[in-house]
N, C-alpha and C. Protein backbone atom coordinates (compact mmCIF):
# COMPACT_ATOMS: atom_id res chain seq x y z
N UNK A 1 113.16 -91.85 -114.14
CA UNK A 1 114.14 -92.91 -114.16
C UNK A 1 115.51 -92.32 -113.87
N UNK A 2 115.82 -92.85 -112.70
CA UNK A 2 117.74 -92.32 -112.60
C UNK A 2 118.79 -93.12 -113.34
N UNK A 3 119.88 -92.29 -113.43
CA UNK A 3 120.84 -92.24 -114.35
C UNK A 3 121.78 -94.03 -113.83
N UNK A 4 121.93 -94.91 -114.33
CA UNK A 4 122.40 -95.57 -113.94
C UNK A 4 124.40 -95.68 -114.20
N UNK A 5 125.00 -96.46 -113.70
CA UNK A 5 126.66 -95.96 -113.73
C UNK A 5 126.62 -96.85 -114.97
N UNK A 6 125.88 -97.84 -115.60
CA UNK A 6 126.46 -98.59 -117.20
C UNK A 6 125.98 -97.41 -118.15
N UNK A 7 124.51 -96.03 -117.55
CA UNK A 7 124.65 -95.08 -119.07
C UNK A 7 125.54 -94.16 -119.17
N UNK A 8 126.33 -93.95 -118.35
CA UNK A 8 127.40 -93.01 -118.60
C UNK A 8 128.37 -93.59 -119.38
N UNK A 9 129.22 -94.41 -119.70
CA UNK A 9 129.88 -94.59 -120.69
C UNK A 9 129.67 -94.59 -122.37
N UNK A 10 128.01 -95.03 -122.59
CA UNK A 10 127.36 -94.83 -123.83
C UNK A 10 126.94 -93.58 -124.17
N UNK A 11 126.22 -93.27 -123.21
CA UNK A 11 125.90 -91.49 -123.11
C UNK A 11 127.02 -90.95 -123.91
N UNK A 12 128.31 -90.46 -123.25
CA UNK A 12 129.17 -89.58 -122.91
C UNK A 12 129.91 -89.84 -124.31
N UNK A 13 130.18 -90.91 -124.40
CA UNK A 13 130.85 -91.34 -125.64
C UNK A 13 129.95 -91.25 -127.01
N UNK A 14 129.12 -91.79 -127.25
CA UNK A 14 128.23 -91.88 -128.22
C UNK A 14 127.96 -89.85 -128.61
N UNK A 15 127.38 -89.26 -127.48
CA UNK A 15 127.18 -87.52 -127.51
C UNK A 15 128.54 -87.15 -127.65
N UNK A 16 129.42 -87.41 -127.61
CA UNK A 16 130.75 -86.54 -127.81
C UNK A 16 130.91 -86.78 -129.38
N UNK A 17 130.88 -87.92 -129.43
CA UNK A 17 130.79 -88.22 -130.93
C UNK A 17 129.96 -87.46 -132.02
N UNK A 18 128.36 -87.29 -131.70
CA UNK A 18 127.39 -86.61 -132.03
C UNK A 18 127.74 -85.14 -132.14
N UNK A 19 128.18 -84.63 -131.49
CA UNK A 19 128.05 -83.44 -131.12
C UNK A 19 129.63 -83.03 -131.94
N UNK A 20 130.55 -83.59 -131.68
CA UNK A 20 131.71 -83.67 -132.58
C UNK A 20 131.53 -83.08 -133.76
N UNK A 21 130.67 -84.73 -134.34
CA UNK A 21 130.32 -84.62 -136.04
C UNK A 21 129.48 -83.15 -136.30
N UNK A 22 128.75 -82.58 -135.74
CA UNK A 22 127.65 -81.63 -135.39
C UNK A 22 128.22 -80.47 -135.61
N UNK A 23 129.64 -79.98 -134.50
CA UNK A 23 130.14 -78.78 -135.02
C UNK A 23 131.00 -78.30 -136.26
N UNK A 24 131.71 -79.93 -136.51
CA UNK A 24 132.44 -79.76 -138.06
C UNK A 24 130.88 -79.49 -138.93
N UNK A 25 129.73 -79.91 -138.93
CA UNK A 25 129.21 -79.92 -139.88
C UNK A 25 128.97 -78.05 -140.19
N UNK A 26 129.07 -76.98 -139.11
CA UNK A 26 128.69 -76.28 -139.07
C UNK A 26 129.66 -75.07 -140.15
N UNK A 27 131.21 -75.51 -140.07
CA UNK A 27 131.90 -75.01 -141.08
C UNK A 27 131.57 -75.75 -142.70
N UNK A 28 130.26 -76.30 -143.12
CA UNK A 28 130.68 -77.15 -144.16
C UNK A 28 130.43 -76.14 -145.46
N UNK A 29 131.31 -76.63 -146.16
CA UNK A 29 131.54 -75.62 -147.74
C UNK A 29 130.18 -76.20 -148.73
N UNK A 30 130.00 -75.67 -149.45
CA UNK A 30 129.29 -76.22 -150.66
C UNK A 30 129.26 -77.39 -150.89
N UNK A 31 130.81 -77.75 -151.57
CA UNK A 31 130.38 -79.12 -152.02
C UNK A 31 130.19 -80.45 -150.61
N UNK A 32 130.35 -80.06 -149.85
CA UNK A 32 130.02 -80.75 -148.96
C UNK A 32 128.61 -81.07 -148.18
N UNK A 33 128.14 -79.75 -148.42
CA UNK A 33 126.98 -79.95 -147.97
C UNK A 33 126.24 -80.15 -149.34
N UNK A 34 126.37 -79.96 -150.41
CA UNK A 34 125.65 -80.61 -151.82
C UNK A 34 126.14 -82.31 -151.57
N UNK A 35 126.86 -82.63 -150.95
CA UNK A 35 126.96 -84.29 -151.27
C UNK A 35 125.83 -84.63 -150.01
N UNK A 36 126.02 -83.88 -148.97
CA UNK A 36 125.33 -84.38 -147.34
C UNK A 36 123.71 -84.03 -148.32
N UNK A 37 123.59 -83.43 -148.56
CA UNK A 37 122.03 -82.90 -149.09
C UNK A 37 121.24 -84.08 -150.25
N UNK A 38 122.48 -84.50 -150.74
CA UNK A 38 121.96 -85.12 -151.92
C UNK A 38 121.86 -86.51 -151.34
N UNK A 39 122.85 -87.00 -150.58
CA UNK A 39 122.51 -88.87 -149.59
C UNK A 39 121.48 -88.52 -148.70
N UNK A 40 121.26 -87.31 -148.02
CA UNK A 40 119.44 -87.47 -147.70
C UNK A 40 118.13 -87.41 -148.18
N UNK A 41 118.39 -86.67 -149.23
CA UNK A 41 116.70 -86.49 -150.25
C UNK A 41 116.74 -87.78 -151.29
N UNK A 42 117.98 -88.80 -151.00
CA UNK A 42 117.99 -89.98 -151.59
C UNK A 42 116.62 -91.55 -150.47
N UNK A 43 116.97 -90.83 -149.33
CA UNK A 43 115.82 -91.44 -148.19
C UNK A 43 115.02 -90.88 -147.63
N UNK A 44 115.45 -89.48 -147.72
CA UNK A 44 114.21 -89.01 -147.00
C UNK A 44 113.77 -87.55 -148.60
N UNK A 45 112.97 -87.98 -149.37
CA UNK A 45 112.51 -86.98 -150.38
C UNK A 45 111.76 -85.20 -150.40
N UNK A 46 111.71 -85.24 -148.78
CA UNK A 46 110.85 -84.38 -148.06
C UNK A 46 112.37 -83.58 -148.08
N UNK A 47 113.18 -83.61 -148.09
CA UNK A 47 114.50 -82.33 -148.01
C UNK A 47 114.38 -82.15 -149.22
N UNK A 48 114.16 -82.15 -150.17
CA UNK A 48 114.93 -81.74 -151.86
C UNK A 48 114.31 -80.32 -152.09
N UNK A 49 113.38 -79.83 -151.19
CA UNK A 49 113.17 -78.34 -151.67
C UNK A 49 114.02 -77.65 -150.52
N UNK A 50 114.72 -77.69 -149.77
CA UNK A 50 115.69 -77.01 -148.64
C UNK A 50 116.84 -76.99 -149.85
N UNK A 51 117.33 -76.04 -149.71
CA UNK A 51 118.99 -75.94 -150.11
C UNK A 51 120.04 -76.79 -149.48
N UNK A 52 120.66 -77.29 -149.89
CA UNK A 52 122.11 -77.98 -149.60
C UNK A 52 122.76 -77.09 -147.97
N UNK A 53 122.56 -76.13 -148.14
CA UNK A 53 123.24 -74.96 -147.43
C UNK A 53 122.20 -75.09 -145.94
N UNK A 54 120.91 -75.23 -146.17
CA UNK A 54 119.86 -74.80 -145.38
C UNK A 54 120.04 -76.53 -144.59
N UNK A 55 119.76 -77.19 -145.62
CA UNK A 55 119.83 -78.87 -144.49
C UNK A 55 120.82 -79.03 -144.07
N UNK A 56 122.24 -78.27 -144.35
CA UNK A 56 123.08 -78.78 -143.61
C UNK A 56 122.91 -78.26 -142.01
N UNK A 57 122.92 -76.73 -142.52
CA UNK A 57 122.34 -76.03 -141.30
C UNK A 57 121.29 -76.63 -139.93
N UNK A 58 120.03 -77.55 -139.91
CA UNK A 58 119.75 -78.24 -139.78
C UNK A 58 120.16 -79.56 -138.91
N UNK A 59 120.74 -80.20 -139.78
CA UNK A 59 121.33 -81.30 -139.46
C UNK A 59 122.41 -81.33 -138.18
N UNK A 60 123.27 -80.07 -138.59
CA UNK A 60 124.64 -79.85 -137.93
C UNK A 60 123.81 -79.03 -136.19
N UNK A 61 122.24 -79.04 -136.20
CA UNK A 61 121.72 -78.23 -135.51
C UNK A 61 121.18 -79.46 -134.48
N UNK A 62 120.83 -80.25 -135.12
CA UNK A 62 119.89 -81.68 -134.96
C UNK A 62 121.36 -82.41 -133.97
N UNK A 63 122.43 -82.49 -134.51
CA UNK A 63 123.53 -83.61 -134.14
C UNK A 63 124.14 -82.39 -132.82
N UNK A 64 124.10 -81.38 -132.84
CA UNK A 64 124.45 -80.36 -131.54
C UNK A 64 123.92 -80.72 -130.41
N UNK A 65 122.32 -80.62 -130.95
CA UNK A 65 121.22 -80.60 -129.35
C UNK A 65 121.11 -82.23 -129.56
N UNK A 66 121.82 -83.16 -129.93
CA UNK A 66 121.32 -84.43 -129.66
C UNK A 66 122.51 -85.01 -128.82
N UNK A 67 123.88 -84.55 -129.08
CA UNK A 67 125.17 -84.66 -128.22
C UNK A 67 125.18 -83.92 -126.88
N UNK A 68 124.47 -82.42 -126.72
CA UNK A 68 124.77 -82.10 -125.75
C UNK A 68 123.16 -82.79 -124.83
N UNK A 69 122.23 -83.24 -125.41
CA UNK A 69 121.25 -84.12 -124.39
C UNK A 69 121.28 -85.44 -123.93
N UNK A 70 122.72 -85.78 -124.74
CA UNK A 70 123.49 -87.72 -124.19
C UNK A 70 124.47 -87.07 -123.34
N UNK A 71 125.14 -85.76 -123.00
CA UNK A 71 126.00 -85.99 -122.55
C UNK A 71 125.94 -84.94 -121.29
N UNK A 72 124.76 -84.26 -121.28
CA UNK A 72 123.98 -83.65 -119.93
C UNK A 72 123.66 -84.47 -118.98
N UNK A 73 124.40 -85.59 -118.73
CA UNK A 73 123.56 -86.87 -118.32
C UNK A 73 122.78 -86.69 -117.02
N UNK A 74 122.66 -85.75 -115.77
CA UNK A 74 122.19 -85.51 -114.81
C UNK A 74 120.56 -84.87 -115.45
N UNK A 75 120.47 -83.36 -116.11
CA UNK A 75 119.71 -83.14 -116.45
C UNK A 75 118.93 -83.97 -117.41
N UNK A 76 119.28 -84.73 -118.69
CA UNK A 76 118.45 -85.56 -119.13
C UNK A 76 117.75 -86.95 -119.50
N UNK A 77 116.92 -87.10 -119.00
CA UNK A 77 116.71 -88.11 -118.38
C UNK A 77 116.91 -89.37 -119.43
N UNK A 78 117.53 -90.10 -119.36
CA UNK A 78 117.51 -91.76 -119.77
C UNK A 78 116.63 -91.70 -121.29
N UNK A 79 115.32 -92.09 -120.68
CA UNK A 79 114.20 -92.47 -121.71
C UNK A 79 114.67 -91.16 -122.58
N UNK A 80 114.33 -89.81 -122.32
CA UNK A 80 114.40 -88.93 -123.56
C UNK A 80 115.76 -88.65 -124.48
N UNK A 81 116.80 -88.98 -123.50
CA UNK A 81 118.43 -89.08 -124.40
C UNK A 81 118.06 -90.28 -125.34
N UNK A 82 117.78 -91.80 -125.07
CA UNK A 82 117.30 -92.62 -125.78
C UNK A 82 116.70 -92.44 -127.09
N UNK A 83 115.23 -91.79 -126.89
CA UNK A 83 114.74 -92.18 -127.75
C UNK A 83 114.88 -90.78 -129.07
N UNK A 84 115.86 -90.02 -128.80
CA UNK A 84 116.73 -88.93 -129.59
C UNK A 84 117.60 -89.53 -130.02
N UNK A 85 118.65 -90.67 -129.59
CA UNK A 85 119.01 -91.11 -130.35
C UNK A 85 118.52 -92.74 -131.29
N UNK A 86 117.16 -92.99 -131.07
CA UNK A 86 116.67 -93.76 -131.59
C UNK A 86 116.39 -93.34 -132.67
N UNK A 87 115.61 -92.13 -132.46
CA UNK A 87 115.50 -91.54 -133.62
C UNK A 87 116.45 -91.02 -135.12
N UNK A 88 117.64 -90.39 -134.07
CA UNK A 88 118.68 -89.82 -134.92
C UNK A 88 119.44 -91.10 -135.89
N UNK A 89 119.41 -92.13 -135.16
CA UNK A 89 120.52 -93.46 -135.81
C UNK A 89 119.76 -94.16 -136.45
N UNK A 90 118.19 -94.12 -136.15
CA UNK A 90 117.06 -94.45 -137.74
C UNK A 90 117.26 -94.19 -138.84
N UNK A 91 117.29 -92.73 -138.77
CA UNK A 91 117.78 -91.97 -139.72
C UNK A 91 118.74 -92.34 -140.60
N UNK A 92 119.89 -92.85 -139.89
CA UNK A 92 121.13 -93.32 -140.50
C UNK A 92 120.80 -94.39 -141.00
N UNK A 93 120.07 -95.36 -140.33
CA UNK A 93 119.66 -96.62 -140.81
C UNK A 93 118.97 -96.47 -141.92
N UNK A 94 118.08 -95.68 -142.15
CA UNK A 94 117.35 -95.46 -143.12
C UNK A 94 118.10 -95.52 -144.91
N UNK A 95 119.29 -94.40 -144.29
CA UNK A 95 120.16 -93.99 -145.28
C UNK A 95 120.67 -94.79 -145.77
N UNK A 96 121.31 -95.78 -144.99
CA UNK A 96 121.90 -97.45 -145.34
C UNK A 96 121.07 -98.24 -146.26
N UNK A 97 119.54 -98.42 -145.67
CA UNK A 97 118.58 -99.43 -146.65
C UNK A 97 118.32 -98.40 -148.18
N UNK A 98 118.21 -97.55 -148.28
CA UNK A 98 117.62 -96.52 -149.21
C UNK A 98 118.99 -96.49 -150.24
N UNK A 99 120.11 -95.68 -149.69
CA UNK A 99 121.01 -95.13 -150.84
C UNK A 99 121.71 -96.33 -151.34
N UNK A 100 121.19 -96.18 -152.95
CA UNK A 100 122.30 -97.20 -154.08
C UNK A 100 123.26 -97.57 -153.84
N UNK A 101 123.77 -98.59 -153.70
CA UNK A 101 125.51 -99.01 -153.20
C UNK A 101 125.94 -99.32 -152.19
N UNK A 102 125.41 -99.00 -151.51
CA UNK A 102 125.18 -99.07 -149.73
C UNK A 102 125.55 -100.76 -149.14
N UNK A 103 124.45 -101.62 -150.18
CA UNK A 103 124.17 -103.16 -149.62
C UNK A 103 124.94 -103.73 -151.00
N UNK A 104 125.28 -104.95 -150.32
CA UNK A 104 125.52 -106.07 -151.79
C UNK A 104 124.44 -105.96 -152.17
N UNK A 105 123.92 -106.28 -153.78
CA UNK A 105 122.74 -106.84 -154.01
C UNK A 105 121.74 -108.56 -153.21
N UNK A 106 122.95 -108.98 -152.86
CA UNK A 106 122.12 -110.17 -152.33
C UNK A 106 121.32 -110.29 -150.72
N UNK A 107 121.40 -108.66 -150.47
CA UNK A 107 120.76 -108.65 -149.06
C UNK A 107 121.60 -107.97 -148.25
N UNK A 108 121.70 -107.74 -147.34
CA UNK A 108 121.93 -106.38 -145.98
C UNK A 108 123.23 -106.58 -145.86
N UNK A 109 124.56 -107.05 -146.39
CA UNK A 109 125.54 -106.78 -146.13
C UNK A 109 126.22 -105.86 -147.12
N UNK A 110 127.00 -104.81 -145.72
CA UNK A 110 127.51 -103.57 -146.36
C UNK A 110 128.33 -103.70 -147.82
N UNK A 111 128.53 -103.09 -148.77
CA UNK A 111 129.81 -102.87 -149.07
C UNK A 111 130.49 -102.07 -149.00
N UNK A 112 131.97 -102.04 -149.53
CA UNK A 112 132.49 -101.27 -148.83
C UNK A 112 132.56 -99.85 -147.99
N UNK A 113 131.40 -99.42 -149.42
CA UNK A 113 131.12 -97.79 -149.41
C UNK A 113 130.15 -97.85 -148.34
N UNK A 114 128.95 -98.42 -147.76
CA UNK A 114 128.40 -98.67 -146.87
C UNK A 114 128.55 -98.88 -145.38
N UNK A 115 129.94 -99.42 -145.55
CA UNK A 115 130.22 -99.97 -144.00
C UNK A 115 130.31 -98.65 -142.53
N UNK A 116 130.77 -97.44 -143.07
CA UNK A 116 130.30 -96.36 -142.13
C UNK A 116 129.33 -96.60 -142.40
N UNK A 117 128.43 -96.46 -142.84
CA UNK A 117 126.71 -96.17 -142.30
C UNK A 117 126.35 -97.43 -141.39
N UNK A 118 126.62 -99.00 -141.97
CA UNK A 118 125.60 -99.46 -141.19
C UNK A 118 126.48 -99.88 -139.78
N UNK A 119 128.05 -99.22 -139.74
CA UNK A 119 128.26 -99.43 -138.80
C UNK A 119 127.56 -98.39 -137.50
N UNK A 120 126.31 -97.56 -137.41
CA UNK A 120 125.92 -96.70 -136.64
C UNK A 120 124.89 -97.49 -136.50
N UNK A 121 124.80 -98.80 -136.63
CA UNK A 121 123.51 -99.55 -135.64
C UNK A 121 123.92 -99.18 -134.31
N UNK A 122 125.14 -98.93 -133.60
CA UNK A 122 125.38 -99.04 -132.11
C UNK A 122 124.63 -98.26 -132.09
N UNK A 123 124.09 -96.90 -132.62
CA UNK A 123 123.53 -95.88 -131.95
C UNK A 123 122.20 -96.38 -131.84
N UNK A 124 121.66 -97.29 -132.37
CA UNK A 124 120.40 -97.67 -132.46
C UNK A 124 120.49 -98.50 -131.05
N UNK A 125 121.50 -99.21 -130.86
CA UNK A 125 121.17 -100.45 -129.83
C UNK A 125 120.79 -99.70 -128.57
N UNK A 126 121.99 -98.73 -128.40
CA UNK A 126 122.75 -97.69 -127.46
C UNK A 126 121.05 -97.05 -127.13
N UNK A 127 120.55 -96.37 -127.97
CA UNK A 127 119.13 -95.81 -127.59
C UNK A 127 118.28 -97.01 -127.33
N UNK A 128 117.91 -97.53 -128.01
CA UNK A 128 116.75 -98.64 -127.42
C UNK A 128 117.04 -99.38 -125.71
N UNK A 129 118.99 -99.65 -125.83
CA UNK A 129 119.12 -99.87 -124.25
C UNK A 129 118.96 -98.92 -123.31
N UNK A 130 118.84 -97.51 -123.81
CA UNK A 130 117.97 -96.47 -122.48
C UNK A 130 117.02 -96.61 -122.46
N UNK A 131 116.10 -96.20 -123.54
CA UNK A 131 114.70 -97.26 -123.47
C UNK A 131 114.33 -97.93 -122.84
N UNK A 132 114.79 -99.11 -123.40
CA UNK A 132 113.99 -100.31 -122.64
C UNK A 132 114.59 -100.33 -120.92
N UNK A 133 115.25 -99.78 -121.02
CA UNK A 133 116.08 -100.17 -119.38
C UNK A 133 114.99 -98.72 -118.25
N UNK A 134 114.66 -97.96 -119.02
CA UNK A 134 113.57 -97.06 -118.49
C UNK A 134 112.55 -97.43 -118.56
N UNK A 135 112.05 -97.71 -119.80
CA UNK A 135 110.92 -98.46 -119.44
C UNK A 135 110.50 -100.03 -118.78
N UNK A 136 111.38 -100.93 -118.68
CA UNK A 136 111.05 -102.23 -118.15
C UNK A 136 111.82 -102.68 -116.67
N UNK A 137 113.06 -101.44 -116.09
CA UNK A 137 113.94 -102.15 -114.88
C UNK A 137 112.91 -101.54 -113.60
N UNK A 138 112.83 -102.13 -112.86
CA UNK A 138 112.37 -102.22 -111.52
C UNK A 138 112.76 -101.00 -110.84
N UNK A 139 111.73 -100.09 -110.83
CA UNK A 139 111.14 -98.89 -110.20
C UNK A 139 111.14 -98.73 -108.80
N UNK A 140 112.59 -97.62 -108.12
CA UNK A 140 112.92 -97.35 -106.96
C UNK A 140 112.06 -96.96 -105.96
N UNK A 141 111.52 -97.19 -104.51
CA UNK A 141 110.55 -96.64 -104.22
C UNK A 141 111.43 -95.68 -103.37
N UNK A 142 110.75 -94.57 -103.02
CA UNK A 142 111.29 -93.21 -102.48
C UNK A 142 111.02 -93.62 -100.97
């Protein structure tokens, strides 16, 4: 699937962003990565035997190679930038439905403390529209 001129603005922007957050994470101190460690083994329970130190490591590793594969945009192709960040902004989503405080009690709206997280649905839309636009737009013949 070739690169179309509407994924370069999501690409480029969305991976700069990624990749941004990715290298600050790589200076992170203790208590920082004890708070990042502790809002993930709150959704995902499979980290709580990694160290604080070790998932950040990780993570800040995960958000590197996921910015520089949205924003390689020649070398990587559509569908696989996509569904890396389908994956990656699940994640986030995840974090949103899972961690305490996150939602009002009366159902899916943020509060306050929440509203960064569930504002990273774009990354969800943003991947599923490489997706689906790879998998369902009308196939160039050579």
């Amino acid at each position: 699937m070739a690169t179309k001129p509407w994924h370069l603005p999501v690409r480029l922007a969305t991976g700069a962003i990624i990749l941004d957050q990715g290298l600050k994470k790589q200076g992170a101190g203790d208590e920082q990565a004890a708070w990042l460690h502790g809002m993930a083994t709150t959704a995902f329970p499979q980290f709580a035997d990694m160290s604080p130190k070790q998932f950040v490591a990780l993570l800040s590793t995960c958000e590197v190679a996921l910015g520089l594969a949205l924003i390689a945009v020649p070398l990587v192709p559509p569908a696989v930038a996509g569904a890396g960040l389908v994956a990656f902004a699940g994640c986030l989503n995840r974090l949103y439905l899972r961690v305490p405080g996150m939602r009002e009690k009366d159902g899916l709206r943020p509060t306050q403390q929440g509203t960064p997280l569930v504002k990273d649905i774009w990354m969800t839309s943003i991947g599923a529209a490489l997706l689906l636009d790879s998998l369902f737009a009308p196939k160039r013949r050579r």
